[in-house]
PDB file of N, CA and C in Angstrom:
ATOM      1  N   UNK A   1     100.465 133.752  79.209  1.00  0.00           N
ATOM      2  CA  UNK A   1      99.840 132.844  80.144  1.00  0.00           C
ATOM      3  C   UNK A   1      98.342 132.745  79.881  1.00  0.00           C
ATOM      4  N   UNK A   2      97.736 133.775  79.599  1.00  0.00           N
ATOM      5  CA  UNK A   2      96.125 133.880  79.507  1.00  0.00           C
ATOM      6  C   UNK A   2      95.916 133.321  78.022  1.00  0.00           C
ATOM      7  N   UNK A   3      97.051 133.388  76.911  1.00  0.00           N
ATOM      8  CA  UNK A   3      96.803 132.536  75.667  1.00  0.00           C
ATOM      9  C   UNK A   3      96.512 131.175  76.378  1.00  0.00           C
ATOM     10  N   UNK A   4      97.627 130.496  76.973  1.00  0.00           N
ATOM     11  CA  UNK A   4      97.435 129.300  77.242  1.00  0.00           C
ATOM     12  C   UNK A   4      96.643 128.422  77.994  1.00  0.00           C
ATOM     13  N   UNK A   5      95.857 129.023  78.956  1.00  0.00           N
ATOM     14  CA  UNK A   5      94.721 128.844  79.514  1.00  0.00           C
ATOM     15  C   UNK A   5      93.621 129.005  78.385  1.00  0.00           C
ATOM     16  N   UNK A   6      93.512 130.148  78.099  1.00  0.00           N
ATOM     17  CA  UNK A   6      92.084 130.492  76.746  1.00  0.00           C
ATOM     18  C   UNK A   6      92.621 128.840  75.508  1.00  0.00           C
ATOM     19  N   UNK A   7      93.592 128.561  75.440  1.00  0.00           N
ATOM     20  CA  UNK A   7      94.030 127.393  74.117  1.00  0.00           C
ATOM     21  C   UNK A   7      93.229 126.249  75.116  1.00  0.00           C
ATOM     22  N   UNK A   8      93.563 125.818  76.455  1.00  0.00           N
ATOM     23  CA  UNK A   8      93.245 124.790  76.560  1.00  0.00           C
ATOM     24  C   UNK A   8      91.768 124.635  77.088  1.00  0.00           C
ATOM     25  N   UNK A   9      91.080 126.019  77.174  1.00  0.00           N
ATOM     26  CA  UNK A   9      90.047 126.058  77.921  1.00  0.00           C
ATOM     27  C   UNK A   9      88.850 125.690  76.335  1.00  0.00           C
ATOM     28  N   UNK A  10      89.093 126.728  75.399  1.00  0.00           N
ATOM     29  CA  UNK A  10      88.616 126.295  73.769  1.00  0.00           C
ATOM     30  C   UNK A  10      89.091 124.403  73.599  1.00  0.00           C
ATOM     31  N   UNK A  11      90.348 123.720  74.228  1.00  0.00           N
ATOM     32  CA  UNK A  11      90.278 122.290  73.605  1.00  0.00           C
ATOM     33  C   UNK A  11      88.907 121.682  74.343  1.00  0.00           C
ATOM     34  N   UNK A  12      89.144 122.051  75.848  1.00  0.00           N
ATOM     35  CA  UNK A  12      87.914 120.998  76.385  1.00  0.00           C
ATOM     36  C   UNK A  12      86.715 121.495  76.288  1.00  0.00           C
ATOM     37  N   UNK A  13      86.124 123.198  75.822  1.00  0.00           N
ATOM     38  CA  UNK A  13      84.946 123.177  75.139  1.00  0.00           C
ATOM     39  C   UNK A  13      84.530 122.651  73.882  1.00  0.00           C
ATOM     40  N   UNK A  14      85.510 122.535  72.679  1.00  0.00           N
ATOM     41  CA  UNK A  14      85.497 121.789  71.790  1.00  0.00           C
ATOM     42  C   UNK A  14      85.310 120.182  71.579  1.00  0.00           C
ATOM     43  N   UNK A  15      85.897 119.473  72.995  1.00  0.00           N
ATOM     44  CA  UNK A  15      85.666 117.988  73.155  1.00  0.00           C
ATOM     45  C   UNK A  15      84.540 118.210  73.511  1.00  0.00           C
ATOM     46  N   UNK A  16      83.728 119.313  74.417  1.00  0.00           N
ATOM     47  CA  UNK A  16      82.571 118.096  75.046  1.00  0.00           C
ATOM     48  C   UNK A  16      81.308 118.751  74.331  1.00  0.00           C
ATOM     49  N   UNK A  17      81.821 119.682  73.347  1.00  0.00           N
ATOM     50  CA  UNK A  17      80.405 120.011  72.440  1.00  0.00           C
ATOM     51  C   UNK A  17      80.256 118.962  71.041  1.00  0.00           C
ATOM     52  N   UNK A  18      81.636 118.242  70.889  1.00  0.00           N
ATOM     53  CA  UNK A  18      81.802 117.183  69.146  1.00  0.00           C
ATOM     54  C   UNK A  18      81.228 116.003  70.177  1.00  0.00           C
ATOM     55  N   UNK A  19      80.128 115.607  69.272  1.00  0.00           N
ATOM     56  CA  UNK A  19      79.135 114.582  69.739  1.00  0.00           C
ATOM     57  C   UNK A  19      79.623 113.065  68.788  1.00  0.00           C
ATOM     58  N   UNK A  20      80.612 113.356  68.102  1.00  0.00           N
ATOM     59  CA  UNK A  20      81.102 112.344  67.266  1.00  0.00           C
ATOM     60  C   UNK A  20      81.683 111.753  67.643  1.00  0.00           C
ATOM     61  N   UNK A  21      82.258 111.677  68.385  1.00  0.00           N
ATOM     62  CA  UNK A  21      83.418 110.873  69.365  1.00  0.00           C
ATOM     63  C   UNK A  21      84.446 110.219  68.702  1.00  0.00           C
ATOM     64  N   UNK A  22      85.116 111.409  67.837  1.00  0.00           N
ATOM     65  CA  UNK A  22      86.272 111.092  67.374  1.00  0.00           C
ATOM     66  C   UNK A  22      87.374 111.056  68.043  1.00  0.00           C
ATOM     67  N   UNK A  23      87.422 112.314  68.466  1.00  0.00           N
ATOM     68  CA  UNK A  23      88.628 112.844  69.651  1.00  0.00           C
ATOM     69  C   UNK A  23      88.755 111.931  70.761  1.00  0.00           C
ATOM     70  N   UNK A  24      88.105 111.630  71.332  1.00  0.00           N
ATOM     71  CA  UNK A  24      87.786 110.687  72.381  1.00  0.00           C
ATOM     72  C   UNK A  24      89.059 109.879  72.577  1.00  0.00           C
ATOM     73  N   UNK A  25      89.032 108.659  71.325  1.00  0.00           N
ATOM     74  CA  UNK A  25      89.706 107.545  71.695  1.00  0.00           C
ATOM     75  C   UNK A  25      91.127 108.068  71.291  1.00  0.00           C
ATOM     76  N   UNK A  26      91.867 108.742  70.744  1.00  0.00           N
ATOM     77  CA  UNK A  26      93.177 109.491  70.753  1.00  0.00           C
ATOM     78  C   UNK A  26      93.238 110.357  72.230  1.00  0.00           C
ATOM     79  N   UNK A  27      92.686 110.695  72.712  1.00  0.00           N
ATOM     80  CA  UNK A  27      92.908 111.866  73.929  1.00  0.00           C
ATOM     81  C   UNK A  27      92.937 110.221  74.932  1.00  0.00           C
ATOM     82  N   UNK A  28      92.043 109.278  74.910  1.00  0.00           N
ATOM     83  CA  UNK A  28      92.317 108.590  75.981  1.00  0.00           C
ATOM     84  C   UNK A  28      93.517 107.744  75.380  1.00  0.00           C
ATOM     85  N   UNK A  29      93.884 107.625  74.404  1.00  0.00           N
ATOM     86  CA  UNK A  29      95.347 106.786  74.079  1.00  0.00           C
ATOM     87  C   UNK A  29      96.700 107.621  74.234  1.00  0.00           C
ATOM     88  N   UNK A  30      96.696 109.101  74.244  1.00  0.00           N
ATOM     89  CA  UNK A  30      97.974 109.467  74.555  1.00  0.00           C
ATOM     90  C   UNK A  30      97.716 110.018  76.234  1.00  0.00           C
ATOM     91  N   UNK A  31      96.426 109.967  77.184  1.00  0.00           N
ATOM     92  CA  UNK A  31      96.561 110.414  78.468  1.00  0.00           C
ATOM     93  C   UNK A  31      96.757 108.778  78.864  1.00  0.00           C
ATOM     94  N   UNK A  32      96.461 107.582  78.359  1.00  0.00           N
ATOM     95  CA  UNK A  32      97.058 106.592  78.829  1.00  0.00           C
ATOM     96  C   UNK A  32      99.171 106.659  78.797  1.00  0.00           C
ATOM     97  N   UNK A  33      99.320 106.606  77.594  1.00  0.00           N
ATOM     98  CA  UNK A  33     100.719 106.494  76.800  1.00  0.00           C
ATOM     99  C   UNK A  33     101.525 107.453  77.743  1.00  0.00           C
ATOM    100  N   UNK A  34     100.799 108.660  78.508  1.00  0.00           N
ATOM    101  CA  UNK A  34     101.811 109.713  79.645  1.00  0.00           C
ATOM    102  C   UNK A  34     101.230 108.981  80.496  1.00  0.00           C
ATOM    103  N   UNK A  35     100.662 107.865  81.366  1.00  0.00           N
ATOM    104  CA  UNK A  35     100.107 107.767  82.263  1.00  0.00           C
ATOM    105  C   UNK A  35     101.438 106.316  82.449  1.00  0.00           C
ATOM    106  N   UNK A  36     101.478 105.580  81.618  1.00  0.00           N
ATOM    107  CA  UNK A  36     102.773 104.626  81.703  1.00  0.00           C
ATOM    108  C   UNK A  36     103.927 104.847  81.316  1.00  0.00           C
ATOM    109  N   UNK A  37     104.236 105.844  80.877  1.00  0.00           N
ATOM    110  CA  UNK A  37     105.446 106.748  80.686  1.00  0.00           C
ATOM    111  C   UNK A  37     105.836 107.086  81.767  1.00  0.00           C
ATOM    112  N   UNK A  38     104.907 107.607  82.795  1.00  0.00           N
ATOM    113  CA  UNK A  38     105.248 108.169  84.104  1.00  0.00           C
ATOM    114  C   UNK A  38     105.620 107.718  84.926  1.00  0.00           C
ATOM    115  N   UNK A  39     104.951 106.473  85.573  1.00  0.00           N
ATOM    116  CA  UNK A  39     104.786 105.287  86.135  1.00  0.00           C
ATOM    117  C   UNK A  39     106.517 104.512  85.520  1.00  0.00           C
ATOM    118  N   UNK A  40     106.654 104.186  84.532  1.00  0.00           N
ATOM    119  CA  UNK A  40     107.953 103.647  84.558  1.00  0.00           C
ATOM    120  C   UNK A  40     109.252 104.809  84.712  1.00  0.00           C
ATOM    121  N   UNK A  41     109.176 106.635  84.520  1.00  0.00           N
ATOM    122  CA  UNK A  41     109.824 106.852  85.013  1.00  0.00           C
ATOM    123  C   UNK A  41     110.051 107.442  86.653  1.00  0.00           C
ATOM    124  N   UNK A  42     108.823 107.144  87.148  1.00  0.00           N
ATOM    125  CA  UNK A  42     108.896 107.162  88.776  1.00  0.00           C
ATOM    126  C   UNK A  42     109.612 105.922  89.232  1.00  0.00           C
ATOM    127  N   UNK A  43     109.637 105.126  88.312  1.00  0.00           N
ATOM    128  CA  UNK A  43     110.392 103.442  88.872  1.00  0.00           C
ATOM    129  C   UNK A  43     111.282 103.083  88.649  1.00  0.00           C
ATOM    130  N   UNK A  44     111.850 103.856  87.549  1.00  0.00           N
ATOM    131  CA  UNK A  44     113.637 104.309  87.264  1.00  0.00           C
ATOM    132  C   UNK A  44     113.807 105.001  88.531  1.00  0.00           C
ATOM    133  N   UNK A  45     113.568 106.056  88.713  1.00  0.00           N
ATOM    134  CA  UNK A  45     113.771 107.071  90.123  1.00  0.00           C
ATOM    135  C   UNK A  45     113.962 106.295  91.527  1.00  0.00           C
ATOM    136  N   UNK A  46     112.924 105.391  91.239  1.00  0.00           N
ATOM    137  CA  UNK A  46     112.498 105.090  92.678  1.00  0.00           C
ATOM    138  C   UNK A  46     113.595 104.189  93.096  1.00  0.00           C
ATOM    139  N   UNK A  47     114.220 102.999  92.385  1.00  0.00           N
ATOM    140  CA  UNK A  47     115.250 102.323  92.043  1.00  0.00           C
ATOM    141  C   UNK A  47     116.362 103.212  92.233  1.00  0.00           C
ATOM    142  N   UNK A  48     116.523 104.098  91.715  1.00  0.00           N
ATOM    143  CA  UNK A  48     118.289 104.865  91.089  1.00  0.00           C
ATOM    144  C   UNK A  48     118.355 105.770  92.679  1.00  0.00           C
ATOM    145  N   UNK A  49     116.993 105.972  92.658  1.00  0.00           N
ATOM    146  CA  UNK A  49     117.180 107.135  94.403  1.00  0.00           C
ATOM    147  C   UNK A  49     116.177 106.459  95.024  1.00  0.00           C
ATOM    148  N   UNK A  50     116.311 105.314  96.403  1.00  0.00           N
ATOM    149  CA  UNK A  50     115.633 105.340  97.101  1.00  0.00           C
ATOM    150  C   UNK A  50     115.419 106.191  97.987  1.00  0.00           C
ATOM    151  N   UNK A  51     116.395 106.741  98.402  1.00  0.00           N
ATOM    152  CA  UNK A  51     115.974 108.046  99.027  1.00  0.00           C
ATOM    153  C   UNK A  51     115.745 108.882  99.204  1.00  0.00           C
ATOM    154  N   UNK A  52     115.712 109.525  97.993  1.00  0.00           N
ATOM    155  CA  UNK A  52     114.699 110.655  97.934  1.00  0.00           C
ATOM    156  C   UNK A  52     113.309 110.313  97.631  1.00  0.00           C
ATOM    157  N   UNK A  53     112.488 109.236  97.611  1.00  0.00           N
ATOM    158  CA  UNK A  53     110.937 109.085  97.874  1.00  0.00           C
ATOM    159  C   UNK A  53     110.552 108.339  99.005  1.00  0.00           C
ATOM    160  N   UNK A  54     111.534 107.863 100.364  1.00  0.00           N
ATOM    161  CA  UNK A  54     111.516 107.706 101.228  1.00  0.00           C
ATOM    162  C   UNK A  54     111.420 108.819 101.909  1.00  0.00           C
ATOM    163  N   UNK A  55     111.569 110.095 101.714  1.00  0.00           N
ATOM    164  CA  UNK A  55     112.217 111.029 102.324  1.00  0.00           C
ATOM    165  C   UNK A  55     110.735 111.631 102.221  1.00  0.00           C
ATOM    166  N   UNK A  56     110.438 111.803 100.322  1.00  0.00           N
ATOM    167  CA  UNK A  56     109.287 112.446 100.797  1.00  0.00           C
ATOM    168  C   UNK A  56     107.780 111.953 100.640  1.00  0.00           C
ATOM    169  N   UNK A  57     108.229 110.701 101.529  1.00  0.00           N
ATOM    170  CA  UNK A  57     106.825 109.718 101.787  1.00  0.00           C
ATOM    171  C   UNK A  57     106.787 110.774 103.492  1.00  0.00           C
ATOM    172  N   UNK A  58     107.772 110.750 104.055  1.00  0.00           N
ATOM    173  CA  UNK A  58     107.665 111.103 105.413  1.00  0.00           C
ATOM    174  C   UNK A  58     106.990 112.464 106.003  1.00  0.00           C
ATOM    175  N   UNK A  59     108.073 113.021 104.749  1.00  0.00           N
ATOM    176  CA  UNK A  59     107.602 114.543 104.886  1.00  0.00           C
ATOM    177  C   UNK A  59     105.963 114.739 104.775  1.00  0.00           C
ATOM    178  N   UNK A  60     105.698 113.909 103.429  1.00  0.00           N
ATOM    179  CA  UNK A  60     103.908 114.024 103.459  1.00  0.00           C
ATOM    180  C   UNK A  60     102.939 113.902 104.373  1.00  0.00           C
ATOM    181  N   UNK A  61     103.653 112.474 105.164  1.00  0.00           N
ATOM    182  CA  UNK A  61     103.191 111.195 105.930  1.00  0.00           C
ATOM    183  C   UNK A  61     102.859 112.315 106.965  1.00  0.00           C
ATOM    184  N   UNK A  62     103.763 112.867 107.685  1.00  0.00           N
ATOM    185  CA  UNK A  62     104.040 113.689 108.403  1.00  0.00           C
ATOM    186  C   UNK A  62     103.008 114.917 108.512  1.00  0.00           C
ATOM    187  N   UNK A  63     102.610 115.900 107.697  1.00  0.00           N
ATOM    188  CA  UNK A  63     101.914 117.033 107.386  1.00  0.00           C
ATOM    189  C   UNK A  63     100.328 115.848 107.368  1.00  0.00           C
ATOM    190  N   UNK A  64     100.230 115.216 106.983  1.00  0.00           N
ATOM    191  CA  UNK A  64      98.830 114.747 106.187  1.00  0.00           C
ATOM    192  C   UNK A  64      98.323 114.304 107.687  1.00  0.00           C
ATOM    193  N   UNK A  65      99.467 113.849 109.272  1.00  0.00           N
ATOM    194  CA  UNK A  65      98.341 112.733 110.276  1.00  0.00           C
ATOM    195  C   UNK A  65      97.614 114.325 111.041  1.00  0.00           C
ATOM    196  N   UNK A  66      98.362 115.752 111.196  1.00  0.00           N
ATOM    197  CA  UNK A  66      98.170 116.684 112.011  1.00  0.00           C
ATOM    198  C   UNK A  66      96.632 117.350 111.424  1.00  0.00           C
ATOM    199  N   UNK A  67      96.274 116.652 110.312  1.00  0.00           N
ATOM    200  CA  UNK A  67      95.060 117.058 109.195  1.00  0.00           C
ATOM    201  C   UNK A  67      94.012 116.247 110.173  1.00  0.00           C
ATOM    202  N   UNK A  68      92.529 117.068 110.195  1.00  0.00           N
ATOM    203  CA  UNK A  68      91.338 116.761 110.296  1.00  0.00           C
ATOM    204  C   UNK A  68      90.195 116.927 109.793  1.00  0.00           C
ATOM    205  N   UNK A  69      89.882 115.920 109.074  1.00  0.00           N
ATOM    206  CA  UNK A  69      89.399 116.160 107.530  1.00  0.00           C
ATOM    207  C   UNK A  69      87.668 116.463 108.217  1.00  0.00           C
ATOM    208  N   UNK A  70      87.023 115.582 108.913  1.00  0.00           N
ATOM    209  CA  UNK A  70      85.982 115.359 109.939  1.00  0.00           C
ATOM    210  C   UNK A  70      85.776 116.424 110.791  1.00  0.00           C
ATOM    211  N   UNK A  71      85.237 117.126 111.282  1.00  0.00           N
ATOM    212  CA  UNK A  71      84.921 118.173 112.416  1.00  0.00           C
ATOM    213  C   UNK A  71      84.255 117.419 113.454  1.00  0.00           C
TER     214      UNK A  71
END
């Protein structure tokens, strides 16, 4: 577990010390490429089971109004 934290903690010191901005446009083309990957399979889901994200819109809905974010 502490490898894998120390691996990803060395990637994002390594991005933001390379002033070349190579890495850049690949890191934002595959966090896009999982970002609509996701999105269409939440919309398979959402389609195939409406009810299970009806269910836990409520449950959230629910916990999130008893919250007071303001003092």
């Amino acid at each position: 577990m502490k490898t894998i934290t120390k691996r990803i903690r060395n990637t994002f010191r390594s991005l933001a010390n390379d002033r070349r901005g190579d890495g850049y446009l690949d890191l934002a083309m595959k966090i896009l490429i999982v970002v609509v990957i996701g999105a269409a399979i939440l919309l398979i889901l959402n389609a195939a089971m409406p009810n299970l994200f009806s269910g836990l819109i409520e449950k959230v809905s629910g916990e999130l109004t008893n919250i007071n974010v303001l003092p």
